[in-house]
Protein backbone atom coordinates (compact mmCIF):
# COMPACT_ATOMS: atom_id res chain seq x y z
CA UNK A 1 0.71 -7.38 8.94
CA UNK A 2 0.83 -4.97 5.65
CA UNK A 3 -0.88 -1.69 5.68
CA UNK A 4 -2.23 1.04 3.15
CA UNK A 5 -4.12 3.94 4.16
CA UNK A 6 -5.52 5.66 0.92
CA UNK A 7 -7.15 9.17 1.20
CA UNK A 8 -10.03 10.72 -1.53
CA UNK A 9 -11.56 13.31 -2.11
CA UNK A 10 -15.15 13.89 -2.21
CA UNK A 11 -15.26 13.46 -5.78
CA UNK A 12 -13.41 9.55 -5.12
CA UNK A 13 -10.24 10.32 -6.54
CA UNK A 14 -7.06 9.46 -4.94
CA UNK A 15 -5.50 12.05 -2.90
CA UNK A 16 -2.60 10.34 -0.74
CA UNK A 17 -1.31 6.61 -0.13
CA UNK A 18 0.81 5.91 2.48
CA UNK A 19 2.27 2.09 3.86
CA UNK A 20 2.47 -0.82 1.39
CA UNK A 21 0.72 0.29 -2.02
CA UNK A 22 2.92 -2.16 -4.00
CA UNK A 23 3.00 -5.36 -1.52
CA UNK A 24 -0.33 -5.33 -0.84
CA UNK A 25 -2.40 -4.01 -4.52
CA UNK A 26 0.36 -4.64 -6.49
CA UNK A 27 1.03 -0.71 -7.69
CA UNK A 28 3.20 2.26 -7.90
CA UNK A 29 1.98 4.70 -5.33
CA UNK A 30 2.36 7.19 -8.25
CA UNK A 31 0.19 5.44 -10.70
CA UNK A 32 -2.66 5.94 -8.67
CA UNK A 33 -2.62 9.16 -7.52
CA UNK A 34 -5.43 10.81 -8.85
CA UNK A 35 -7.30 7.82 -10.07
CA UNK A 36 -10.52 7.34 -8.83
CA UNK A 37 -11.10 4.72 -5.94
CA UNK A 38 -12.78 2.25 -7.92
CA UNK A 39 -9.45 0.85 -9.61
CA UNK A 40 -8.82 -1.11 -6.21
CA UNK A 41 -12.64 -2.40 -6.30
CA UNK A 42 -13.71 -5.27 -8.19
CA UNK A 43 -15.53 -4.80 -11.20
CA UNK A 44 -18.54 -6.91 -9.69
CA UNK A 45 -18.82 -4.41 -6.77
CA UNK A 46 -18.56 -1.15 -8.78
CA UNK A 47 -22.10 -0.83 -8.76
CA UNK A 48 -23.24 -1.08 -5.58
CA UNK A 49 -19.88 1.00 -4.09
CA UNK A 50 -20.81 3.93 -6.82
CA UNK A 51 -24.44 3.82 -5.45
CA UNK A 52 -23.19 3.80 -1.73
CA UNK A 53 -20.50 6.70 -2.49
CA UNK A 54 -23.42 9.04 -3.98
CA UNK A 55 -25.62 8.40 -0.94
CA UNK A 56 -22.90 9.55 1.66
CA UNK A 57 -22.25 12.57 -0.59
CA UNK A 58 -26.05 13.36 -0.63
CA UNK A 59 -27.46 12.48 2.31
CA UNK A 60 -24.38 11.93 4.78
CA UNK A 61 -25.82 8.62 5.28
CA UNK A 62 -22.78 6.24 6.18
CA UNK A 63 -23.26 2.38 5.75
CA UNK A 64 -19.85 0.88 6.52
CA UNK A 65 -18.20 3.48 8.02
CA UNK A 66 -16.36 2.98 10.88
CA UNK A 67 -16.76 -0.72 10.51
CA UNK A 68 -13.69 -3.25 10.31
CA UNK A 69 -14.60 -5.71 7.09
CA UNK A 70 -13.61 -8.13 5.42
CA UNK A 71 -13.59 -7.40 1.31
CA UNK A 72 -11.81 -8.63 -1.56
CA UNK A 73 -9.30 -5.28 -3.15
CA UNK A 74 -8.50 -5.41 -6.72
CA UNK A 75 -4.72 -5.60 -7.35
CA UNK A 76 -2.87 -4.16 -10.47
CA UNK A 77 -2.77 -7.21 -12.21
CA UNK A 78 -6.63 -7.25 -12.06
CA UNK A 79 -6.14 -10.68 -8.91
CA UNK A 80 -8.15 -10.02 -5.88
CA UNK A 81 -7.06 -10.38 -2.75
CA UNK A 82 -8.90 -10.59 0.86
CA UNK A 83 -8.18 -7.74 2.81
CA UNK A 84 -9.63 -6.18 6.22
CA UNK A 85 -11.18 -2.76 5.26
CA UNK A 86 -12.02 0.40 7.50
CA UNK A 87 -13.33 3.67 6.18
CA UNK A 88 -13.83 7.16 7.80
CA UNK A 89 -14.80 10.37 7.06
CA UNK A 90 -12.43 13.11 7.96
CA UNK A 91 -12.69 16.61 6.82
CA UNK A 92 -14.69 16.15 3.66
CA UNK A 93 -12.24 13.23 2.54
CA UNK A 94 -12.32 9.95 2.99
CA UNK A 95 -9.48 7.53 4.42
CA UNK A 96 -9.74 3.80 3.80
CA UNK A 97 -7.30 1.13 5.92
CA UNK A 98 -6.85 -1.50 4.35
CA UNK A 99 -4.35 -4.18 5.98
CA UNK A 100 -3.55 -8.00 5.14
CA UNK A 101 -3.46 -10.98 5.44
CA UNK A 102 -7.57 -10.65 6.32
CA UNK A 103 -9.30 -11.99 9.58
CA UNK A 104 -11.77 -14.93 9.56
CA UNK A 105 -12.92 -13.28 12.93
CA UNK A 106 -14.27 -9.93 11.01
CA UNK A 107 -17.94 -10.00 9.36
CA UNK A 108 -17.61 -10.29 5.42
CA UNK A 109 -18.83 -7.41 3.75
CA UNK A 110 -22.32 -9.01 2.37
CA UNK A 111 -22.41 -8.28 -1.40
């Protein structure tokens, strides 16, 4: 099993990475530093994770944190792959886990 943990800020920009950035999403830890969050989502879920991020940083209200999923991660290349997915909250940043090859026994994050 193949693990990233990625940390942002409250703003969504990339803070730290730590595991296997390049086996798993295909890039250079360095490249993303700084980049917002949205380069590992797909384009058809920007929406809704944009609208979900400003509701936690309004109203604290949390929807899929804590929560092991299963989501598709944008890679580099712009391929998707299945991944299990786990974010927190942990002192004003955020941490996502994200770890592969995905479960079938975790729910699918309903888009």
């Amino acid at each position: 099993m193949a693990l990233v943990i990625i940390k942002a800020d409250r703003e969504g920009n990339i803070i730290k990475l730590e595991g296997d950035v390049e086996a798993i999403l295909g890039w250079d830890p360095e490249e993303l530093l700084g980049k917002p969050i949205v380069e590992i989502i797909p384009f058809r879920y920007r929406e809704r994770h944009a609208a979900g991020w400003k509701r936690w940083c309004t109203t604290g209200q949390k929807m899929v944190m804590g929560s092991w999923v299963r989501v598709e991660a944008r890679r580099a290349d712009g391929n998707e792959i299945e991944v299990n997915f786990c974010i927190t909250e942990r002192e004003g940043m955020v941490q996502a886990i994200v770890e592969t090859p995905a479960s079938p026994r975790l729910p699918s994050l309903d888009h």
